[in-house]
C-alpha atoms as a PDB file:
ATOM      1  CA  UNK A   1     -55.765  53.394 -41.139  1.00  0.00           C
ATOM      2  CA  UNK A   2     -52.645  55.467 -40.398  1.00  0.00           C
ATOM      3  CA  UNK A   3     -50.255  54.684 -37.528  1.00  0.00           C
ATOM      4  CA  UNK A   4     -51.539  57.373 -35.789  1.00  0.00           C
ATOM      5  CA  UNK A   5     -55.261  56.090 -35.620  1.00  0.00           C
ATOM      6  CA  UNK A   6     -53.980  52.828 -34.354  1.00  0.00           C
ATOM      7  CA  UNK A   7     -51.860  54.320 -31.334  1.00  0.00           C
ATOM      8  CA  UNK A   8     -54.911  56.285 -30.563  1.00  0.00           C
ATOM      9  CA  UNK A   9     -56.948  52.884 -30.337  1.00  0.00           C
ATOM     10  CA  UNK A  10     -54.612  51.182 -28.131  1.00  0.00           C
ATOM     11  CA  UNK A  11     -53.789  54.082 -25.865  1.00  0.00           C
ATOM     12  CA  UNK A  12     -57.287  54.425 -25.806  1.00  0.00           C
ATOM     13  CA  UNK A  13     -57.687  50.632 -25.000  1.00  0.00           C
ATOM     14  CA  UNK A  14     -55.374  50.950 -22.064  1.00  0.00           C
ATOM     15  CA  UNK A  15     -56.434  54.027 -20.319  1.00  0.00           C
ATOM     16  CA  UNK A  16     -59.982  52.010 -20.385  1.00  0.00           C
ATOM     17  CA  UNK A  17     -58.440  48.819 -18.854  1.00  0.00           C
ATOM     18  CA  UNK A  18     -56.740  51.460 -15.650  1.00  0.00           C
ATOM     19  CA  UNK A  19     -59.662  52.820 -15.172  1.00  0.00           C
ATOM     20  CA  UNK A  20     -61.858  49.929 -15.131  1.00  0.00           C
ATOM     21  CA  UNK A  21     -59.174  48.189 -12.948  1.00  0.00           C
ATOM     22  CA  UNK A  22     -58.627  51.224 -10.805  1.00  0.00           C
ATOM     23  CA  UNK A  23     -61.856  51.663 -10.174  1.00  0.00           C
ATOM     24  CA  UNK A  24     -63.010  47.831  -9.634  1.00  0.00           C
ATOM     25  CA  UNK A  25     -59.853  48.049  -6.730  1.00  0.00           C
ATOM     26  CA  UNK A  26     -60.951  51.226  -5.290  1.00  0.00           C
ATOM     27  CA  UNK A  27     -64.297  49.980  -5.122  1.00  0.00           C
ATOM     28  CA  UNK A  28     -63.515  46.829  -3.617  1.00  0.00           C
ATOM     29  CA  UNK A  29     -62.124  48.694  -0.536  1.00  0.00           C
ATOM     30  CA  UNK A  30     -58.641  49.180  -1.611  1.00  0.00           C
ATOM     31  CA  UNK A  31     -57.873  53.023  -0.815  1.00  0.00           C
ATOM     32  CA  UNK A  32     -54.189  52.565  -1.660  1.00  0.00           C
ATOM     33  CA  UNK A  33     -52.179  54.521  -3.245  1.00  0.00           C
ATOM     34  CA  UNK A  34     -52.131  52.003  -6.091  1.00  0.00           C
ATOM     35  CA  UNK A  35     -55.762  52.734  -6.995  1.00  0.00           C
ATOM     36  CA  UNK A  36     -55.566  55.866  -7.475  1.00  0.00           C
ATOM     37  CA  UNK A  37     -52.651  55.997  -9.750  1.00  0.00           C
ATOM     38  CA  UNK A  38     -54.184  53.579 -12.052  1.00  0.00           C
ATOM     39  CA  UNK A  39     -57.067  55.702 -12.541  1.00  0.00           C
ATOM     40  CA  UNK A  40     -54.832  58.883 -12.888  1.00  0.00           C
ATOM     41  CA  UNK A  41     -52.629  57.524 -15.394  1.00  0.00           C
ATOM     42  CA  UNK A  42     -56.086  55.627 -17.136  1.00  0.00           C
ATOM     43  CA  UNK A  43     -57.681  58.854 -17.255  1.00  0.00           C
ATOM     44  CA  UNK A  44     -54.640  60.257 -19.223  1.00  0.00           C
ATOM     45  CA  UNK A  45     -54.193  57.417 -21.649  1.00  0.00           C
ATOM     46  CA  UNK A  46     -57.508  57.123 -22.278  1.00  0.00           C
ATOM     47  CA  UNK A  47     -58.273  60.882 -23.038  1.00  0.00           C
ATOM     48  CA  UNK A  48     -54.993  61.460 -24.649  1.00  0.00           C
ATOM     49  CA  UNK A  49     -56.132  58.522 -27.057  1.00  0.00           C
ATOM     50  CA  UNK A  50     -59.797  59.907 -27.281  1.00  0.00           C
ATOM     51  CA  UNK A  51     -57.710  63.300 -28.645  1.00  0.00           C
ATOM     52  CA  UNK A  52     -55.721  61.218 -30.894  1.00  0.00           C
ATOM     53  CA  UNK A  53     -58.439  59.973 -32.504  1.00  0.00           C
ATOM     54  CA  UNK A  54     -59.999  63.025 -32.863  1.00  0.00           C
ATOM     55  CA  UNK A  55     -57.249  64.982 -34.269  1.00  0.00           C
ATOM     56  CA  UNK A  56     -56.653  62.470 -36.954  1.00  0.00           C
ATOM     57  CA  UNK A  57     -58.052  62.572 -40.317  1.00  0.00           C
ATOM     58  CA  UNK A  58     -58.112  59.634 -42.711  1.00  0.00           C
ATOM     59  CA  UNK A  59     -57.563  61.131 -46.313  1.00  0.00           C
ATOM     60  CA  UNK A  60     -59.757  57.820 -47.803  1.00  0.00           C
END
């Protein structure tokens, strides 16, 4: 596994854990401001990981 992989993992990782916390506090009636920046910036780690991912290629 390259370096490259394993930042894609963990930004994947992250942007999974906003959006799962953004969501579970905009759900529970929060309609802060808060909420909706952790699913913004969740979205983008977690789809800028996704591309990451995708873009890499393992020469095994």
């Amino acid at each position: 596994m390259s370096v490259k992989s394993i930042f894609g993992i963990l930004l994947t990782l992250v942007g999974l854990v906003g959006l799962i916390y953004g969501g579970m506090d905009l759900t529970s009636g929060g309609v802060a401001r808060a909420s909706w920046v952790y699913l913004l910036m969740g979205g983008i780690f977690f789809f800028s990981g996704i591309s990451l991912i995708r873009s890499t290629k393992d020469a095994t």
